[in-house]
N, C-alpha and C. Protein backbone atom coordinates (compact mmCIF):
# COMPACT_ATOMS: atom_id res chain seq x y z
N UNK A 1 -44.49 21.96 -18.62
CA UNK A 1 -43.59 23.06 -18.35
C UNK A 1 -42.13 22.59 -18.47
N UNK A 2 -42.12 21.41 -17.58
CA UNK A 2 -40.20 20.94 -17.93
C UNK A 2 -39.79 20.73 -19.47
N UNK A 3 -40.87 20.14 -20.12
CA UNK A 3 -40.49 19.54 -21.25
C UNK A 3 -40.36 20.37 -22.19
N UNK A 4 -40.93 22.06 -21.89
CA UNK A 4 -40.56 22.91 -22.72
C UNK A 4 -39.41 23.70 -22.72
N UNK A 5 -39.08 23.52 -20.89
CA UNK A 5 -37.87 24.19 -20.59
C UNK A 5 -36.71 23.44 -21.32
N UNK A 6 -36.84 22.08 -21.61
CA UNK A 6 -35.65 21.37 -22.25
C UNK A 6 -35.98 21.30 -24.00
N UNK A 7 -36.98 21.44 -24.36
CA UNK A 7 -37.28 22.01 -25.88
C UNK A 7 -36.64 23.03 -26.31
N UNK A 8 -37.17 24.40 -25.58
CA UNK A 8 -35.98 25.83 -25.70
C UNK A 8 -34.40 25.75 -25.24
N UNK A 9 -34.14 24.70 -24.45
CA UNK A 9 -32.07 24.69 -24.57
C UNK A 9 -31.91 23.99 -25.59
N UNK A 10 -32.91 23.01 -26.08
CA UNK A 10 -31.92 22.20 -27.51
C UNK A 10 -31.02 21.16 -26.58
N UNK A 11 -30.16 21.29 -27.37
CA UNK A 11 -28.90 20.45 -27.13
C UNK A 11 -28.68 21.09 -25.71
N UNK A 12 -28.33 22.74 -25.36
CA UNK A 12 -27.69 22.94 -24.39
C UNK A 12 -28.45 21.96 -23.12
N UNK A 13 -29.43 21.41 -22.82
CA UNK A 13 -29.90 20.55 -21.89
C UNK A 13 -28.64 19.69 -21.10
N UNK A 14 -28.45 18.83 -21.72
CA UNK A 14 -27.22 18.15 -21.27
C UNK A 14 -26.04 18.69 -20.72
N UNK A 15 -25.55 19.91 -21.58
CA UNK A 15 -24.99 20.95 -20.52
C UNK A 15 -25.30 21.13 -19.53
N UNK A 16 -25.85 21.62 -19.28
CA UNK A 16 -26.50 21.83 -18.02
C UNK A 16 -27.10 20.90 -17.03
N UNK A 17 -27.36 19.78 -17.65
CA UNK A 17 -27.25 18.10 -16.80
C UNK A 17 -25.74 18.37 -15.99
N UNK A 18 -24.53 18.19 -17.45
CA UNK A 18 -23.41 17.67 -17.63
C UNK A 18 -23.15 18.54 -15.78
N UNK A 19 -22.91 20.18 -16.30
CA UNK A 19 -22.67 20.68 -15.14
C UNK A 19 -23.08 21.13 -13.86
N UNK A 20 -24.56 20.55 -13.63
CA UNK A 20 -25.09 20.30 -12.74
C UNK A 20 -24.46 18.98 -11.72
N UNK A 21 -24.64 17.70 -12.44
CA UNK A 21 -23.96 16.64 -11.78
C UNK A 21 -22.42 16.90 -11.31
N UNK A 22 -21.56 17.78 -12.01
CA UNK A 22 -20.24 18.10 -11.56
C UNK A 22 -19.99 18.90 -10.74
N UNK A 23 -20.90 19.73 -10.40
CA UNK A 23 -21.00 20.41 -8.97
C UNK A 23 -21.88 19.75 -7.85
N UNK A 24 -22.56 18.93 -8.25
CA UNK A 24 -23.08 17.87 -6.94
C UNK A 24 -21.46 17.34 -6.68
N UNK A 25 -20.70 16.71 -7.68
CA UNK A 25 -19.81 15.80 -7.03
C UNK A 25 -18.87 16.69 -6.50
N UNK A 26 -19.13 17.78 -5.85
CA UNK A 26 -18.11 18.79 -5.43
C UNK A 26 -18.68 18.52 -3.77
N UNK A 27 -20.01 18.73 -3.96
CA UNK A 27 -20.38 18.57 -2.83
C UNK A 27 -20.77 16.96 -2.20
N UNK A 28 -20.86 16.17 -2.66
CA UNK A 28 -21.49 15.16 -2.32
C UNK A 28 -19.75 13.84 -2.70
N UNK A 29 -19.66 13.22 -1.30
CA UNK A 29 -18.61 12.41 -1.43
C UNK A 29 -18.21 11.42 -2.01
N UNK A 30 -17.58 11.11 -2.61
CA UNK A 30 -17.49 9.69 -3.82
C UNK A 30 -16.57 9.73 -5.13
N UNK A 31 -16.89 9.67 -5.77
CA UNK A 31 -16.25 9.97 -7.51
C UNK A 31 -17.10 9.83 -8.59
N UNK A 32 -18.50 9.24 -8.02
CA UNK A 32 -19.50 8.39 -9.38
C UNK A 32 -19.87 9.42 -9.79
N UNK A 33 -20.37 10.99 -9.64
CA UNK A 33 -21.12 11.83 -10.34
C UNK A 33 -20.20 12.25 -11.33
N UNK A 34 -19.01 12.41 -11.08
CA UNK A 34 -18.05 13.28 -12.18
C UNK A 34 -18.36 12.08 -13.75
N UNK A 35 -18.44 10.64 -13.65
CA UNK A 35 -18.80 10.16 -14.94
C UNK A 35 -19.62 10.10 -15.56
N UNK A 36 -20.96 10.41 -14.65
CA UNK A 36 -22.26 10.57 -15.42
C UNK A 36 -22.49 11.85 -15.39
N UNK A 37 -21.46 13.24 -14.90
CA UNK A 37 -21.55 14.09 -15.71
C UNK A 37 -20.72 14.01 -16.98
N UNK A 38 -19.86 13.90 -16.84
CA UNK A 38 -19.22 13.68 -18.35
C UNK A 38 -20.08 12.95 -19.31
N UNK A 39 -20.55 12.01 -19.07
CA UNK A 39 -21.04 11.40 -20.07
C UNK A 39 -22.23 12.41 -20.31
N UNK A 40 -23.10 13.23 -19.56
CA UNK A 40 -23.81 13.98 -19.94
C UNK A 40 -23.07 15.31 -21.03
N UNK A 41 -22.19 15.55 -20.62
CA UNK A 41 -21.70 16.47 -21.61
C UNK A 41 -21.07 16.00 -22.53
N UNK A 42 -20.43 14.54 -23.05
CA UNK A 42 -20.44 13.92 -24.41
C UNK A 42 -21.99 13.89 -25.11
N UNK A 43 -22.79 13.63 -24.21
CA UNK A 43 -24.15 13.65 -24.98
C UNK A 43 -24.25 15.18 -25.36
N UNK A 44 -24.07 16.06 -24.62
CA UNK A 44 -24.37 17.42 -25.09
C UNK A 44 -23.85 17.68 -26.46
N UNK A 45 -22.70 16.88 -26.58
CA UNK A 45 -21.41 17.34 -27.61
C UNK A 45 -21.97 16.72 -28.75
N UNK A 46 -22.30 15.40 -28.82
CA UNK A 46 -23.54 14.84 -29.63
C UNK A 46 -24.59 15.36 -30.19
N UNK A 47 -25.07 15.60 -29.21
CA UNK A 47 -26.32 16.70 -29.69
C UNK A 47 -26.38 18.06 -30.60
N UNK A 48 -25.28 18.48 -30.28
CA UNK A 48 -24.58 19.89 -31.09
C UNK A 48 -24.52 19.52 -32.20
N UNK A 49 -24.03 18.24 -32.59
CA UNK A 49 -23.77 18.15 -34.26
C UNK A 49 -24.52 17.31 -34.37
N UNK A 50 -25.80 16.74 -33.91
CA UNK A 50 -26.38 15.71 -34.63
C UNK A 50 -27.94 16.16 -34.19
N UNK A 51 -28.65 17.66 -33.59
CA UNK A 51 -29.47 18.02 -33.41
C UNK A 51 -30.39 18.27 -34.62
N UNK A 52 -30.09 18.69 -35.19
CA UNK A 52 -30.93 18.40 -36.76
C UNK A 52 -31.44 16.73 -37.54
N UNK A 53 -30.25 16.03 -36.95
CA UNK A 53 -30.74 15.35 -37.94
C UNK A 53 -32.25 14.50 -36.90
N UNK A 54 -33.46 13.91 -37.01
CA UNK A 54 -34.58 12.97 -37.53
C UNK A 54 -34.48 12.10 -36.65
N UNK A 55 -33.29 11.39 -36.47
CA UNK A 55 -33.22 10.43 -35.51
C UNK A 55 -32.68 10.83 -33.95
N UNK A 56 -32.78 11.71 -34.16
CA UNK A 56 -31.92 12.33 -32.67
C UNK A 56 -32.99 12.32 -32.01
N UNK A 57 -34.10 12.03 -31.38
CA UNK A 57 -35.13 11.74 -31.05
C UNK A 57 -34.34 12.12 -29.20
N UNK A 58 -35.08 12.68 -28.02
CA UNK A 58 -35.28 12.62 -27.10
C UNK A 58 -34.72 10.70 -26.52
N UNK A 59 -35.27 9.88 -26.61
CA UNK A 59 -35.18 8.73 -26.29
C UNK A 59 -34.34 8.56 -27.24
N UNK A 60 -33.17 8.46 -28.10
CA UNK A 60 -32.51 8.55 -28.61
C UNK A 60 -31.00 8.28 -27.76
N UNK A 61 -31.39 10.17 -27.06
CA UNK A 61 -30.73 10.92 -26.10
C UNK A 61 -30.70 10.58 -24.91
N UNK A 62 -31.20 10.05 -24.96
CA UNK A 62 -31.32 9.34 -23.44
C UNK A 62 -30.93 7.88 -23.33
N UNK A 63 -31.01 7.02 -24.59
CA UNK A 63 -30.33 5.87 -24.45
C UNK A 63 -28.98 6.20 -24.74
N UNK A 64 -28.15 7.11 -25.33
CA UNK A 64 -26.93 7.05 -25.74
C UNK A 64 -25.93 7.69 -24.50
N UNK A 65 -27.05 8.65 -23.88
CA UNK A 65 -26.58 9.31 -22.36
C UNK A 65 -26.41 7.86 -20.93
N UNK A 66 -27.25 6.87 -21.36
CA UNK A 66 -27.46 5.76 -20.89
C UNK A 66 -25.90 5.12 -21.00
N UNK A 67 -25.83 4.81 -21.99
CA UNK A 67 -24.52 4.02 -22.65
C UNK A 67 -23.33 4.61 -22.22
N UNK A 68 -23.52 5.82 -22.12
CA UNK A 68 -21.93 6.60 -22.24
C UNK A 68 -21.73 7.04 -20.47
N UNK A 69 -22.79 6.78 -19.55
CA UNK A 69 -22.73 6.53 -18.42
C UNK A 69 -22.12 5.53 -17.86
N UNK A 70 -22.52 4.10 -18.69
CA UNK A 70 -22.20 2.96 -17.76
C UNK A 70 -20.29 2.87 -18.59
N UNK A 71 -19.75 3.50 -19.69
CA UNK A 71 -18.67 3.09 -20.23
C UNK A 71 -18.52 4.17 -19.49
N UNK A 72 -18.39 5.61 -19.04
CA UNK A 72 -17.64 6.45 -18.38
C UNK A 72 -17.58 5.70 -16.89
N UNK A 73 -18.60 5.25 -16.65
CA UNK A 73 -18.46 4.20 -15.26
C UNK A 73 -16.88 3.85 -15.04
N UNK A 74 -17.25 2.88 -15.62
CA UNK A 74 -16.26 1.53 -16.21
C UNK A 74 -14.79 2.07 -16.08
N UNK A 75 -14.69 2.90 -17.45
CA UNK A 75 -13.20 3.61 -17.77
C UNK A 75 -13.00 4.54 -16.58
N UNK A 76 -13.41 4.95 -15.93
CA UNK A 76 -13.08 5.75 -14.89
C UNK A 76 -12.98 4.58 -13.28
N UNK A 77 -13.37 3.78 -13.12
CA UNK A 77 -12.88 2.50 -12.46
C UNK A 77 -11.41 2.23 -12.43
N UNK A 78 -11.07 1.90 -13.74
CA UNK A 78 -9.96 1.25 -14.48
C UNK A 78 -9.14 2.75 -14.04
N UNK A 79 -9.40 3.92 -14.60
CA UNK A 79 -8.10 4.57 -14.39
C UNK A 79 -7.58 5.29 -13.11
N UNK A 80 -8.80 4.90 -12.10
CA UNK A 80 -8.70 5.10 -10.68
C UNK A 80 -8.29 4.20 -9.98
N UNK A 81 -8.38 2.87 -10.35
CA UNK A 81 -7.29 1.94 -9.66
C UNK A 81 -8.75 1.50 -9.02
N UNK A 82 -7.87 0.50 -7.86
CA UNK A 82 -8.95 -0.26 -7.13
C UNK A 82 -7.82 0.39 -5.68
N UNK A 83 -7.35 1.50 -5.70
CA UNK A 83 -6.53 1.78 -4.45
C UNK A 83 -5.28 1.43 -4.13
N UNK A 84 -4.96 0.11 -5.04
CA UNK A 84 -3.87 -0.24 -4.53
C UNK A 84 -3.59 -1.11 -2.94
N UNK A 85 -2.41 -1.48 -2.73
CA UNK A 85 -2.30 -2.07 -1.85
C UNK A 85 -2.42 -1.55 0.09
N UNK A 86 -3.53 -1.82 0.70
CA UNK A 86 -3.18 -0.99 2.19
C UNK A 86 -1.88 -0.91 2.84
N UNK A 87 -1.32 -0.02 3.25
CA UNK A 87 -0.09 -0.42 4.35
C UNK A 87 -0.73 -0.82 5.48
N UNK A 88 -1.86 -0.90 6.08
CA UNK A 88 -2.71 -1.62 7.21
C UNK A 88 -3.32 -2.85 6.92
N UNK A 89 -3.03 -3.97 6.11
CA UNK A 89 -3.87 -5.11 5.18
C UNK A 89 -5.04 -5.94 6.45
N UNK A 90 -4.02 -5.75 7.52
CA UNK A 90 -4.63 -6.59 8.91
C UNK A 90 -5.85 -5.79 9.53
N UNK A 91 -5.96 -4.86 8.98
CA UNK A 91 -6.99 -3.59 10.07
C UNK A 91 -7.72 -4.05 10.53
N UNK A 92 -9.08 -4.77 9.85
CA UNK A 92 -9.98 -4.90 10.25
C UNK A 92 -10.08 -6.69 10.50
N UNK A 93 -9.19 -7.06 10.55
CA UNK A 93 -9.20 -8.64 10.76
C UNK A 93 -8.82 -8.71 12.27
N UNK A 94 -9.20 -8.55 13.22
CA UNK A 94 -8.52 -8.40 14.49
C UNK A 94 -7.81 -10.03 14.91
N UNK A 95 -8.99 -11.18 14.14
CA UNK A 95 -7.89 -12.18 14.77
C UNK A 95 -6.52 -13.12 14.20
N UNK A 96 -6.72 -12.02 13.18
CA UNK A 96 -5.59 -12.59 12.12
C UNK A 96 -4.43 -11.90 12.63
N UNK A 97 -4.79 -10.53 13.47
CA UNK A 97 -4.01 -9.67 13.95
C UNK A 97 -2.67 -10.29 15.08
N UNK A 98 -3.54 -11.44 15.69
CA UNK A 98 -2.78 -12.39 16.60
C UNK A 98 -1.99 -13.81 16.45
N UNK A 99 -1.87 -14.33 15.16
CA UNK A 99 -1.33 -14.77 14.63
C UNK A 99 0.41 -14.84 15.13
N UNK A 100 0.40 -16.08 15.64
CA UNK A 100 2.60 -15.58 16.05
C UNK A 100 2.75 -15.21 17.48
N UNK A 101 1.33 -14.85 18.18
CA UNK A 101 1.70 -14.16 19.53
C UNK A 101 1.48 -15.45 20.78
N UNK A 102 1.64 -15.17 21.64
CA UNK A 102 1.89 -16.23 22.46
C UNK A 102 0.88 -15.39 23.78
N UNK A 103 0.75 -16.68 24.50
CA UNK A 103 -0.06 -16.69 25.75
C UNK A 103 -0.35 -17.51 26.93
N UNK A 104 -1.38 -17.27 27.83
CA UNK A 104 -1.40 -18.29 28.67
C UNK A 104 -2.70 -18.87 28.83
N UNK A 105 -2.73 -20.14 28.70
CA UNK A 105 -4.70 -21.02 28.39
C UNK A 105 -5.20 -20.24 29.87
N UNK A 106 -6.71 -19.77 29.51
CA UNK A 106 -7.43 -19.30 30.80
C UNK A 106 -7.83 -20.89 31.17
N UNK A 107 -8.16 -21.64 30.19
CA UNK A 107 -8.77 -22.53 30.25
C UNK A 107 -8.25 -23.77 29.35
N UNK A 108 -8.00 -25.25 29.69
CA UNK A 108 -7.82 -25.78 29.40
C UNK A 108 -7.91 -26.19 28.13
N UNK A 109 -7.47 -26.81 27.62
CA UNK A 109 -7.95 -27.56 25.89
C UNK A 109 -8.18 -29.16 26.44
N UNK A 110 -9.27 -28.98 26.02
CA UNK A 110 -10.31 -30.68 26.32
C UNK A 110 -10.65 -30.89 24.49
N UNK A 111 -10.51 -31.84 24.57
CA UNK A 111 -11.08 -32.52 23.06
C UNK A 111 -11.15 -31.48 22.03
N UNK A 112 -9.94 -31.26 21.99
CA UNK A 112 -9.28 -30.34 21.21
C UNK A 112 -9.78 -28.41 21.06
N UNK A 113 -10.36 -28.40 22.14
CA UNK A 113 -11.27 -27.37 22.33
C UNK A 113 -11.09 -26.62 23.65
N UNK A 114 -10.33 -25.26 23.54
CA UNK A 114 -9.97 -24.48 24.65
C UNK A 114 -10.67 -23.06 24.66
N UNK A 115 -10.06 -22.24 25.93
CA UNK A 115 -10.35 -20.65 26.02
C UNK A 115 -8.70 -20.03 26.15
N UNK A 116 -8.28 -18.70 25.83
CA UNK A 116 -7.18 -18.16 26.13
C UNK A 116 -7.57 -16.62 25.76
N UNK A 117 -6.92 -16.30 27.17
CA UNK A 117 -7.02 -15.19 27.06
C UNK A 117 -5.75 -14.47 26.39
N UNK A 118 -6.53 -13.45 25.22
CA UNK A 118 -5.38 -12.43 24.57
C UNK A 118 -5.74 -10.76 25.16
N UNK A 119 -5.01 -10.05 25.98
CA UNK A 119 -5.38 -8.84 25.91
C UNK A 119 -6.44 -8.74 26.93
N UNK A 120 -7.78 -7.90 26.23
CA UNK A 120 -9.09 -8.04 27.09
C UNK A 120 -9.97 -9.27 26.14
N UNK A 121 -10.03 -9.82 25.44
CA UNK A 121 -10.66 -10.42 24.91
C UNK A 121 -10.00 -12.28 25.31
N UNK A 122 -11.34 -12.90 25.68
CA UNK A 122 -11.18 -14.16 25.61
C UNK A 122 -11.67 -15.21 24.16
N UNK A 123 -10.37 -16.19 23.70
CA UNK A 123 -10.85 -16.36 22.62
C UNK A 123 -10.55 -17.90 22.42
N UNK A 124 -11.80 -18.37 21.58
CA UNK A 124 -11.53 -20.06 21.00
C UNK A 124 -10.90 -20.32 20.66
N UNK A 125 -10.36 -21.39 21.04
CA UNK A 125 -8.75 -22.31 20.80
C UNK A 125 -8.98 -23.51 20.25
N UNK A 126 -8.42 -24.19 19.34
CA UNK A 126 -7.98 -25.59 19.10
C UNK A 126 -6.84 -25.72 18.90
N UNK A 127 -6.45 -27.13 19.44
CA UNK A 127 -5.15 -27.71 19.57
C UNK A 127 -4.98 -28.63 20.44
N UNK A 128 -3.56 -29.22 20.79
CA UNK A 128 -3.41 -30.11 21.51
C UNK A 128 -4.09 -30.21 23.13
N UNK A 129 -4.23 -31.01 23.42
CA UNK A 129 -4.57 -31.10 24.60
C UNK A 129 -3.76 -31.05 25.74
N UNK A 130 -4.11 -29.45 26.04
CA UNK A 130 -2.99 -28.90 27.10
C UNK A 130 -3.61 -28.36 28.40
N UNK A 131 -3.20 -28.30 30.06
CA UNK A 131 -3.53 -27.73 31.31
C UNK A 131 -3.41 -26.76 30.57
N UNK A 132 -4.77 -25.73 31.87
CA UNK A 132 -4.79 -24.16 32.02
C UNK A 132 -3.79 -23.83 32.54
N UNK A 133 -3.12 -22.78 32.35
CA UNK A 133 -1.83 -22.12 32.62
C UNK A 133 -0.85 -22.42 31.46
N UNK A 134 -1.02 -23.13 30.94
CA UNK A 134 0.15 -23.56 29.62
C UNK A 134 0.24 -22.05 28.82
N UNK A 135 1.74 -22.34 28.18
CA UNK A 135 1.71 -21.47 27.17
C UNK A 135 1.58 -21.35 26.01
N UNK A 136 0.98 -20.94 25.07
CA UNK A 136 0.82 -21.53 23.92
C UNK A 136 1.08 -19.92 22.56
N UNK A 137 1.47 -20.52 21.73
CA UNK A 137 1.31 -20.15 20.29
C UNK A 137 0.08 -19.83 19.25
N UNK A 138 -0.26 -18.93 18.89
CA UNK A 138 -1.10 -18.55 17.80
C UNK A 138 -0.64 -19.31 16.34
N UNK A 139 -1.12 -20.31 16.04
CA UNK A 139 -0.84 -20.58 14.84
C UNK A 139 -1.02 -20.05 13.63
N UNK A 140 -2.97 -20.26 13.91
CA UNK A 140 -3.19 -19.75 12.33
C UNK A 140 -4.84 -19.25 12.98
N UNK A 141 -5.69 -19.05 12.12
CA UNK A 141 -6.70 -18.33 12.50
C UNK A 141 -7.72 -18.91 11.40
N UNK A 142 -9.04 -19.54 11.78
CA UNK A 142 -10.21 -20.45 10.55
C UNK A 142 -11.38 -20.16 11.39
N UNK A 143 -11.95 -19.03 10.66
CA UNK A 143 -13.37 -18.64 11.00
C UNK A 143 -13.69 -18.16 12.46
N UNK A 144 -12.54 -17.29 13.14
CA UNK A 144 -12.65 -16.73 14.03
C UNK A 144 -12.19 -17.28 15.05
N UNK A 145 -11.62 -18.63 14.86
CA UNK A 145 -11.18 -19.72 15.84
C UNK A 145 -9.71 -19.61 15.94
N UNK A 146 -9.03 -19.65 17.02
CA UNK A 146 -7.69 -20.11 16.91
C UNK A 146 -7.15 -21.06 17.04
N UNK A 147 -6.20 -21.63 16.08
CA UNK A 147 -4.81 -22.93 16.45
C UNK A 147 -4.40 -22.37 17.03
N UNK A 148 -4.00 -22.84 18.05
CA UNK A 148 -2.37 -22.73 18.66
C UNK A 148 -1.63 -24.08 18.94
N UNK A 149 -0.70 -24.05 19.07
CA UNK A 149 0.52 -24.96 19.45
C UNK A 149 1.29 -24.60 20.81
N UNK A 150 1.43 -25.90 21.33
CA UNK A 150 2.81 -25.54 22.33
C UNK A 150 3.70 -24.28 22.15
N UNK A 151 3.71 -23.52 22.96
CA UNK A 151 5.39 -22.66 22.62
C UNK A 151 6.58 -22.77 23.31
């Protein structure tokens, strides 16, 4: 039954792929359907002038609908950018977020290995070997750990 329903559109098939997938991407969130509808309606456009000829074979149509998917991919990547730069770059890095700020050791630094509290969160320290109560510096931040320094 399907295979006759797409026998009697001919070519128009892909149309109707084409603008089927472009009203999913109306509803459905993202950007990927709008290229593999297009590329369905270059195949349609294909098909219009090359439906007669022998080699236009079904699997034909479907490898070239194939092809013109993954290059509408692609080119539509490229002319959408990758976003560009965040004005938030730090968002989701919370301890990179602390970097520069200063504090007071909850807990000592022993063999180069402390606690300090920032905020509500208590967090791993390395650095010099300093008493609890000291104040110290956020240096830099390596795998969730903090330097700090004297401040």
């Amino acid at each position: 039954m399907l295979a006759s329903v797409f026998s009697e559109l001919g070519p128009w098939n892909w149309f109707v792929i084409g603008f089927a997938l472009l009203a999913l991407e109306i509803v459905v969130p993202g950007v990927f359907l709008l290229w593999i509808g297009i590329a369905a309606l270059v195949t349609g456009a294909f098909s219009l002038l090359l439906w007669d000829w022998s080699i236009w074979i079904w699997q034909v149509q479907v490898l070239v609908f194939l092809v013109l998917s993954l290059v509408s991919a692609f080119a539509g990547k490229r002319v959408m950018g990758s976003g560009g730069e965040s004005d938030l770059p730090l968002l989701n890095r919370r301890a990179d977020q602390l970097v520069g700020r200063t504090a007071t050791l909850s807990e000592p630094i022993v063999n180069g290995w402390g606690r300090v509290r920032i905020d509500d969160t208590v967090w791993k320290v390395s650095g010099p070997d300093l008493p609890a109560g000291a104040t110290v510096r956020v240096a830099s931040v390596k795998n969730g750990d903090l330097t700090v320094v004297s401040a």
